[in-house]
N, C-alpha and C. Protein backbone atom coordinates (compact mmCIF):
# COMPACT_ATOMS: atom_id res chain seq x y z
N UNK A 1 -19.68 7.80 -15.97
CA UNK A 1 -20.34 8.12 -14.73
C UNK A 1 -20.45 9.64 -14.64
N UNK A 2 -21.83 10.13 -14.58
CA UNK A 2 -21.88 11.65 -14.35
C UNK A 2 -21.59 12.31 -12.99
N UNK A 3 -20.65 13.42 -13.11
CA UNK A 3 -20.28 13.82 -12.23
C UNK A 3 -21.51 15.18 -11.51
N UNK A 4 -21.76 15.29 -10.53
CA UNK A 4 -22.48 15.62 -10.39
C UNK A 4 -22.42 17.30 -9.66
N UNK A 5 -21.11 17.38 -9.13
CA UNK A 5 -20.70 18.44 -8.63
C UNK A 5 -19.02 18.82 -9.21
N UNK A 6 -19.20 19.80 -9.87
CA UNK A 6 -17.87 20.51 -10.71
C UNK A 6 -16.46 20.38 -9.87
N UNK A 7 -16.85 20.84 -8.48
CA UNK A 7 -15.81 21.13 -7.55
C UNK A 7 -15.17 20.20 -6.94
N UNK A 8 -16.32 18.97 -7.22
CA UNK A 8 -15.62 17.72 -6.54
C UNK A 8 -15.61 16.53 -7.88
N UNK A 9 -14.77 15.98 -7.89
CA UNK A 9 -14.11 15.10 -8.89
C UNK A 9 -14.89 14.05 -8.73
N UNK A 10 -15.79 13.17 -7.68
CA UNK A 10 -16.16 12.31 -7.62
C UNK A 10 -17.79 11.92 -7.20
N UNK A 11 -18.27 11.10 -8.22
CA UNK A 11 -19.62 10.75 -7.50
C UNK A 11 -20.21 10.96 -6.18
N UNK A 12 -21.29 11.26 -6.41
CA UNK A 12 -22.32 11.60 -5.11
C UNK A 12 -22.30 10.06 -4.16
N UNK A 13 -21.30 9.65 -2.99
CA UNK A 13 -21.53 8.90 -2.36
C UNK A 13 -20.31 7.95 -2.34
N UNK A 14 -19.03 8.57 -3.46
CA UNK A 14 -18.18 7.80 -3.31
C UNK A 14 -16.89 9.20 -2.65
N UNK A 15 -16.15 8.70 -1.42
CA UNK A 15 -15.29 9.71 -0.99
C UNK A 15 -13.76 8.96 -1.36
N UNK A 16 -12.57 9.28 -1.17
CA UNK A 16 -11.33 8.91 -0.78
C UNK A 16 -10.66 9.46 0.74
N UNK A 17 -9.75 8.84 1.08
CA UNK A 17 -9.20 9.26 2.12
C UNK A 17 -8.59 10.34 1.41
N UNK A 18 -8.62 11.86 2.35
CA UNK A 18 -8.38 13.08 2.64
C UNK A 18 -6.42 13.15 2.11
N UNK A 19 -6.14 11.82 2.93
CA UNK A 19 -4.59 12.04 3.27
C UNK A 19 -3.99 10.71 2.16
N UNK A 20 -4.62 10.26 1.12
CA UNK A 20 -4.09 8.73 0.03
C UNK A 20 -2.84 9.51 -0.30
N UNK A 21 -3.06 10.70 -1.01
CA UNK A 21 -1.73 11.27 -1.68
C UNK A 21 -0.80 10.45 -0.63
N UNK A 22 -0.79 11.23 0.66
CA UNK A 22 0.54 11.13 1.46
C UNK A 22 0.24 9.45 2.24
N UNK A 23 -1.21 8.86 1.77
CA UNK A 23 -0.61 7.76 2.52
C UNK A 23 0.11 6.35 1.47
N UNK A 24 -0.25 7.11 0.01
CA UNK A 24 0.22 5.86 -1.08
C UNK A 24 1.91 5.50 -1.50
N UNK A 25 2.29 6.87 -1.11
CA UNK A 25 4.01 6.73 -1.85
C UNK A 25 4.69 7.45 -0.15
N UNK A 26 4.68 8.45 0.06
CA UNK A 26 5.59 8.93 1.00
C UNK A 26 5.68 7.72 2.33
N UNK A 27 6.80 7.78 2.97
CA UNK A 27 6.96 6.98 4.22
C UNK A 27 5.97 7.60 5.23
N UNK A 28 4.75 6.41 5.81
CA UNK A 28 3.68 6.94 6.78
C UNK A 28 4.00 6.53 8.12
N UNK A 29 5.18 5.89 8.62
CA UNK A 29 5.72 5.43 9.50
C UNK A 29 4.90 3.86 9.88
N UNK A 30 5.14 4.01 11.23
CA UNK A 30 4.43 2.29 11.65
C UNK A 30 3.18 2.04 12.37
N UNK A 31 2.84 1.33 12.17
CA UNK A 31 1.03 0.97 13.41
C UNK A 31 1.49 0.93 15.03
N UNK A 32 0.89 0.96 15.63
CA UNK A 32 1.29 0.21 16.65
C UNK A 32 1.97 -0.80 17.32
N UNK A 33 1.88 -2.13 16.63
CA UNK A 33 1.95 -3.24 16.49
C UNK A 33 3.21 -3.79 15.44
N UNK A 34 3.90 -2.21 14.90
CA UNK A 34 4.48 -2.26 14.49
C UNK A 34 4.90 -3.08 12.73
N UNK A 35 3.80 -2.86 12.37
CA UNK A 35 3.92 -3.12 10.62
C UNK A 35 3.76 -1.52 10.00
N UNK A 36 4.29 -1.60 9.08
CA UNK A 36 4.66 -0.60 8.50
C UNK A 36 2.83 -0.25 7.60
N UNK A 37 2.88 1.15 8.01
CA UNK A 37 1.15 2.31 7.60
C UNK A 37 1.41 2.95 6.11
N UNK A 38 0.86 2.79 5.44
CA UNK A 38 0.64 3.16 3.74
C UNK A 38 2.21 2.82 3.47
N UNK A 39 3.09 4.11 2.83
CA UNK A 39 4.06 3.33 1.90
C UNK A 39 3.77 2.41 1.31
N UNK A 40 3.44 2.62 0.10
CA UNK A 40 3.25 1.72 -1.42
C UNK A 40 4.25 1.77 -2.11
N UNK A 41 4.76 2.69 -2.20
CA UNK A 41 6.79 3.11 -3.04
C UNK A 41 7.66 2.04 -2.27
N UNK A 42 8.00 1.33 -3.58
CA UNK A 42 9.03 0.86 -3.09
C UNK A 42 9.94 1.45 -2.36
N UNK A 43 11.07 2.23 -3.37
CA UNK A 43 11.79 3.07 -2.71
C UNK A 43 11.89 3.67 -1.07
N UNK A 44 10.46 3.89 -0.99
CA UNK A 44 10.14 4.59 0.40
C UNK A 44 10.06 3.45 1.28
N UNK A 45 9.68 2.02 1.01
CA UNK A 45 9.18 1.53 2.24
C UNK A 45 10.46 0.66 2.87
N UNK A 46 11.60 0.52 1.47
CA UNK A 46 12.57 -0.49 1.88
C UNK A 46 13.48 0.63 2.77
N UNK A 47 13.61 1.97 2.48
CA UNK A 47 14.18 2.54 3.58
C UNK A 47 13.71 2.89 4.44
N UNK A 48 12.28 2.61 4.76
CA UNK A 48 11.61 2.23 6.27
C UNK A 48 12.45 1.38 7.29
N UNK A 49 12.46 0.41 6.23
CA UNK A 49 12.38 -0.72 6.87
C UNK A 49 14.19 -0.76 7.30
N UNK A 50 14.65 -0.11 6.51
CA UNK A 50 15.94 -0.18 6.73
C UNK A 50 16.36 0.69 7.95
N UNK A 51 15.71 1.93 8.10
CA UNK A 51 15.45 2.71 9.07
C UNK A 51 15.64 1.90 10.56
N UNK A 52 14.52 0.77 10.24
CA UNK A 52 14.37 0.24 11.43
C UNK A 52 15.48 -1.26 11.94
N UNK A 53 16.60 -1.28 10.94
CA UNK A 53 17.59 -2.13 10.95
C UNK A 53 17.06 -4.03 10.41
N UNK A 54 16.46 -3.46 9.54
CA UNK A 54 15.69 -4.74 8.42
C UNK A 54 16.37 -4.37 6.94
N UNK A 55 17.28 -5.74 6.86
CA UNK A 55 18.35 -5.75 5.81
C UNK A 55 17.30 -6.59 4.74
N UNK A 56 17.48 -6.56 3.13
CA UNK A 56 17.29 -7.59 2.57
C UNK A 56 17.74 -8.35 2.63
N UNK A 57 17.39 -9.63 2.08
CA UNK A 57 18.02 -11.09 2.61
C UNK A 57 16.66 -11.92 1.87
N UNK A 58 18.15 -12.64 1.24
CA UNK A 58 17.26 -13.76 0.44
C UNK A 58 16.22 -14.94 1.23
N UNK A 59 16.36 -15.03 2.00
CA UNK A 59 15.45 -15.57 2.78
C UNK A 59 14.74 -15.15 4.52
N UNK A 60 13.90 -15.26 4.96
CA UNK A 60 13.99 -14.64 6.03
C UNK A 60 13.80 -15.48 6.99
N UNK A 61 14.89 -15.45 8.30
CA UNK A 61 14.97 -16.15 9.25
C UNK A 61 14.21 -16.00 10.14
N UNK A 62 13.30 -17.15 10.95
CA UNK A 62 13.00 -17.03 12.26
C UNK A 62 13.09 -16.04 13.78
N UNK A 63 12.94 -15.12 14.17
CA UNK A 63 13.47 -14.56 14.55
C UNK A 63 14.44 -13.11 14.46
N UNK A 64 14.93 -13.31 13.67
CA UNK A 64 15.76 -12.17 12.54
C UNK A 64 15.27 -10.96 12.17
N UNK A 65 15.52 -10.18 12.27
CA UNK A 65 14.93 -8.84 11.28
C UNK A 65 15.27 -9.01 9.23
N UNK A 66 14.56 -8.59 8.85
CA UNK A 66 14.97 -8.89 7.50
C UNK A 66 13.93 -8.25 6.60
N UNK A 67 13.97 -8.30 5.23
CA UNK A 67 12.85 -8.37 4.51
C UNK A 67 13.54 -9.17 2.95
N UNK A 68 12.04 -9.47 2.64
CA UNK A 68 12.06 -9.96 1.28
C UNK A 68 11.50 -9.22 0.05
N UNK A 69 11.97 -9.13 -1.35
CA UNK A 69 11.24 -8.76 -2.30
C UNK A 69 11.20 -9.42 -3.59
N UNK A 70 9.51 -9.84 -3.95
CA UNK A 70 9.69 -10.56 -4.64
C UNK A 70 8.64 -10.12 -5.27
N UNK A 71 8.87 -10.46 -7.25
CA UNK A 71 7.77 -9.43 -7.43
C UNK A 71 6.74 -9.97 -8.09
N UNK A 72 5.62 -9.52 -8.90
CA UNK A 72 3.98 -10.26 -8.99
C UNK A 72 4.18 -9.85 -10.07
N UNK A 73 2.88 -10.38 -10.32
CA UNK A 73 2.10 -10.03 -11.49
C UNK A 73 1.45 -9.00 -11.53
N UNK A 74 0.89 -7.88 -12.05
CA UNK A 74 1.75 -7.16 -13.09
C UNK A 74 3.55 -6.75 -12.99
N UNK A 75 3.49 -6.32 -13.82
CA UNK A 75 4.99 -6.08 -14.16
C UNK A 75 5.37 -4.62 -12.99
N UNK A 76 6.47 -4.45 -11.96
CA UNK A 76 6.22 -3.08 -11.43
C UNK A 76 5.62 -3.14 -10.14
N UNK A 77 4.91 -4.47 -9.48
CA UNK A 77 4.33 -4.66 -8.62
C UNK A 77 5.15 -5.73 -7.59
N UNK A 78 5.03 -5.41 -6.41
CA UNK A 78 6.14 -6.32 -5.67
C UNK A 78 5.29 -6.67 -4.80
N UNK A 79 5.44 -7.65 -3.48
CA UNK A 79 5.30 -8.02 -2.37
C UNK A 79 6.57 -7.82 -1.39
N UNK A 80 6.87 -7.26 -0.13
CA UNK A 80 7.88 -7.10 0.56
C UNK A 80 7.21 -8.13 2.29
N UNK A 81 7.80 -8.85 2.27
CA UNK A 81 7.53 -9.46 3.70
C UNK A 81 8.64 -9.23 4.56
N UNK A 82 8.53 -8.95 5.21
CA UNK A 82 9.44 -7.96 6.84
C UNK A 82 8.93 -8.75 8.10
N UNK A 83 10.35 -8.66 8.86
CA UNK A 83 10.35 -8.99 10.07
C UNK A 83 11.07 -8.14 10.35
N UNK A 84 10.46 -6.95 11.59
CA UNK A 84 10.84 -6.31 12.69
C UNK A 84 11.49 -6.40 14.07
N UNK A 85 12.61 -5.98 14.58
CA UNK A 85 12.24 -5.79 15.71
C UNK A 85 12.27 -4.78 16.71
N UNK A 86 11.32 -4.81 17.77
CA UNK A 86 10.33 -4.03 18.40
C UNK A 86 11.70 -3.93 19.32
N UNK A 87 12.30 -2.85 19.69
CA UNK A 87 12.69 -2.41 20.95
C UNK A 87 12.20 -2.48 22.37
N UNK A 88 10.94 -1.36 22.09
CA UNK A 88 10.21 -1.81 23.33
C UNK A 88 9.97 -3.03 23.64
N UNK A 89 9.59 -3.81 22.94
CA UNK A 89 9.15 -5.08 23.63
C UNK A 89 9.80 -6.16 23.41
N UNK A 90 10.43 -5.99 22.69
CA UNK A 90 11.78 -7.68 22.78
C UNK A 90 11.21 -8.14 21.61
N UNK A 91 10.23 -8.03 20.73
CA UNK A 91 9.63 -8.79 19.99
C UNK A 91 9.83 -8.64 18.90
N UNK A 92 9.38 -9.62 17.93
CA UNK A 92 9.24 -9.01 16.12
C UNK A 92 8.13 -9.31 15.77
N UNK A 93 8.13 -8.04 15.00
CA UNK A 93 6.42 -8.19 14.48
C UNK A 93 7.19 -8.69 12.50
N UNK A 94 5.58 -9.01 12.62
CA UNK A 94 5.86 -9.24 11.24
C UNK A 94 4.69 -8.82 10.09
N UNK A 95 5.13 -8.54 8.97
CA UNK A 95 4.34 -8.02 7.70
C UNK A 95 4.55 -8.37 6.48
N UNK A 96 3.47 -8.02 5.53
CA UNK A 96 2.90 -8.20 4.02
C UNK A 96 2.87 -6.85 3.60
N UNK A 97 3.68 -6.26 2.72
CA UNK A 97 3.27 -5.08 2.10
C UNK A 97 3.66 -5.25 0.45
N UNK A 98 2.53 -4.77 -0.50
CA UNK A 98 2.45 -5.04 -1.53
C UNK A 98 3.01 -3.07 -2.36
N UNK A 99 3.44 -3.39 -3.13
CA UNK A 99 4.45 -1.76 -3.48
C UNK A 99 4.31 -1.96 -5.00
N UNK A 100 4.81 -0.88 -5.10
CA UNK A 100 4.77 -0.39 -7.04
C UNK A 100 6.53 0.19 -6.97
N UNK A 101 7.04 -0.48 -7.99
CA UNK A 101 8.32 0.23 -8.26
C UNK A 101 8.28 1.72 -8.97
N UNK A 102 8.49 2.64 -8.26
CA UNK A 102 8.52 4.14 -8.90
C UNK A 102 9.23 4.28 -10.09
N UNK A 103 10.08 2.88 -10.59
CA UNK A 103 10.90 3.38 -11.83
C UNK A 103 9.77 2.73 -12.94
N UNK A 104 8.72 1.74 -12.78
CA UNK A 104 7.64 1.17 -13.78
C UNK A 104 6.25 2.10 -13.50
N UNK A 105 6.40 2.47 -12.42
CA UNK A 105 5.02 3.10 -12.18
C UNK A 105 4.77 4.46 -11.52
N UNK A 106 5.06 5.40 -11.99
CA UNK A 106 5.20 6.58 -11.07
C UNK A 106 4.18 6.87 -9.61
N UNK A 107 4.59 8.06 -8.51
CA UNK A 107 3.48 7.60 -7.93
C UNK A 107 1.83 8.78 -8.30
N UNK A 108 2.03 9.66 -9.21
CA UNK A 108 1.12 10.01 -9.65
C UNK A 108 -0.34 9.27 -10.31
N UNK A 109 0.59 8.17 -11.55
CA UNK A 109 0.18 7.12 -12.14
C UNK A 109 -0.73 6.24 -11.39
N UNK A 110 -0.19 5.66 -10.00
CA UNK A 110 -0.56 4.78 -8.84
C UNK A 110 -1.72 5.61 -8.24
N UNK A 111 -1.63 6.77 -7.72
CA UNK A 111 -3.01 7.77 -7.29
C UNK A 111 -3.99 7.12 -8.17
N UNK A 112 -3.92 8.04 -9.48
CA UNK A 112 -4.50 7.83 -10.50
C UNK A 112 -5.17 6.19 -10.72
N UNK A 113 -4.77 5.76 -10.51
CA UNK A 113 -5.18 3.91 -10.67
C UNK A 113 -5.87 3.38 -10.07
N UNK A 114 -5.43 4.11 -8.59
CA UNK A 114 -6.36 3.53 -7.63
C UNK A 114 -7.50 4.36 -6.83
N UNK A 115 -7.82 5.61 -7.67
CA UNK A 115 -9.26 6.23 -7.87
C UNK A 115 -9.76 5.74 -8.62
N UNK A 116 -9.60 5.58 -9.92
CA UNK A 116 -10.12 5.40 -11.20
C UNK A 116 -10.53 3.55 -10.68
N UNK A 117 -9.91 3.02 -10.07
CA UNK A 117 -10.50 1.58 -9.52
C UNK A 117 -11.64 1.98 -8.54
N UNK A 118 -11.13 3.23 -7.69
CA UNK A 118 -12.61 2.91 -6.61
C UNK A 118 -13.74 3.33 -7.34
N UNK A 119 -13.31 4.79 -8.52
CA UNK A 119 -15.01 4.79 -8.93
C UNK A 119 -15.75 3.93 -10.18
N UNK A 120 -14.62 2.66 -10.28
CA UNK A 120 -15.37 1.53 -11.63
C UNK A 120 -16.06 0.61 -10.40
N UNK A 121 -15.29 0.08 -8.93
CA UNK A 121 -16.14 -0.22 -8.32
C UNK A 121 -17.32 -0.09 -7.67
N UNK A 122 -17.67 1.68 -7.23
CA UNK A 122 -18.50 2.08 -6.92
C UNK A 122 -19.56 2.13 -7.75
N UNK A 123 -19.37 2.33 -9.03
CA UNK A 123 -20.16 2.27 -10.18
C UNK A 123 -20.80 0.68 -10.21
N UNK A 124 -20.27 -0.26 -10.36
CA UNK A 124 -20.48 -1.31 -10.19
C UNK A 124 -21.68 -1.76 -9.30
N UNK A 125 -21.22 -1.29 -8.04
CA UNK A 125 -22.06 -1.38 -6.83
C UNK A 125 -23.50 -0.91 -6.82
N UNK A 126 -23.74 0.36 -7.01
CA UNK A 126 -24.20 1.20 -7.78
C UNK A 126 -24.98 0.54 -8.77
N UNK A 127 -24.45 -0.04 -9.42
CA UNK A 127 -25.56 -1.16 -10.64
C UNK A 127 -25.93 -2.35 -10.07
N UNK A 128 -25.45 -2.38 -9.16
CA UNK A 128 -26.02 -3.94 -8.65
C UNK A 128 -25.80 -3.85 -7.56
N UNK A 129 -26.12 -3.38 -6.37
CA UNK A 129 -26.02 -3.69 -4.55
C UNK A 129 -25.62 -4.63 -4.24
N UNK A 130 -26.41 -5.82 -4.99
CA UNK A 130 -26.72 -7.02 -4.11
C UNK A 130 -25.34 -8.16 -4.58
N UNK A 131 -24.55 -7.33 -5.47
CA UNK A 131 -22.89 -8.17 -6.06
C UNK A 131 -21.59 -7.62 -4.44
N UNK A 132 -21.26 -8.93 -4.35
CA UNK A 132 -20.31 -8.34 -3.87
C UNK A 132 -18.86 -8.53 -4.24
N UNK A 133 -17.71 -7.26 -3.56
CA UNK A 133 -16.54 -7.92 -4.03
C UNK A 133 -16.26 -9.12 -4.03
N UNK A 134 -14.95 -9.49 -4.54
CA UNK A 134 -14.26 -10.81 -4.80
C UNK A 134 -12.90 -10.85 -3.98
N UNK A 135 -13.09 -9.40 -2.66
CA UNK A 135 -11.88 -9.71 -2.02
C UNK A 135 -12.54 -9.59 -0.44
């Protein structure tokens, strides 16, 4: 794919978020609603979560604060499901966050992966409009 401007790394029409560095690995804190905002690092997100008094635990209870980790396909890639709870409101929220172990995947590596994915998709797009994703 020809790049078209020296200064900028990426195709005419494809951007990234400003802030991926700091929203892919560092702790980005919580939404509103209380699920946990970027953190992709493992490392970083289980002491989020721990932060917020969410223990691991092999299973997660009803009610309970907790989280789970269990890991995927590829090798290095996890799923963490969390249950919160909300102070303010008596409640627990609950979440899906999918992470890269920093000891299989650095988080430079992970940047790197997931540009190099947006501009094979944009390219894609780009060759064909009328395809759409598969997610």
């Amino acid at each position: 794919m020809a790049l078209d401007r020296p200064d900028r790394p990426y195709p005419t029409g494809l951007a990234y978020r400003s802030d991926l560095p700091q929203q892919l690995a560092p702790p980005d804190g919580f939404t509103p609603n209380g699920t946990l905002h970027g953190t992709h690092n493992l490392d970083h997100a289980t002491a989020a979560l721990e932060l917020r008094r969410a223990h691991e635990v092999p299973v997660l209870e009803k009610g309970k604060p907790g989280y789970t980790v269990t890991p995927t396909d590829p090798d290095g890639i996890w799923d963490i499901c969390y249950q919160l709870h909300d102070s303010a409101t008596g409640k627990i929220s609950r979440g899906v966050k999918t992470v890269y172990d920093p000891a299989v995947h650095s988080d430079k590596s992970m940047l790197q992966t997931a540009q190099k994915t947006g501009q094979n998709t944009f390219g894609q797009y780009k060759a064909d409009p009328s395809k759409k994703s598969s997610r």
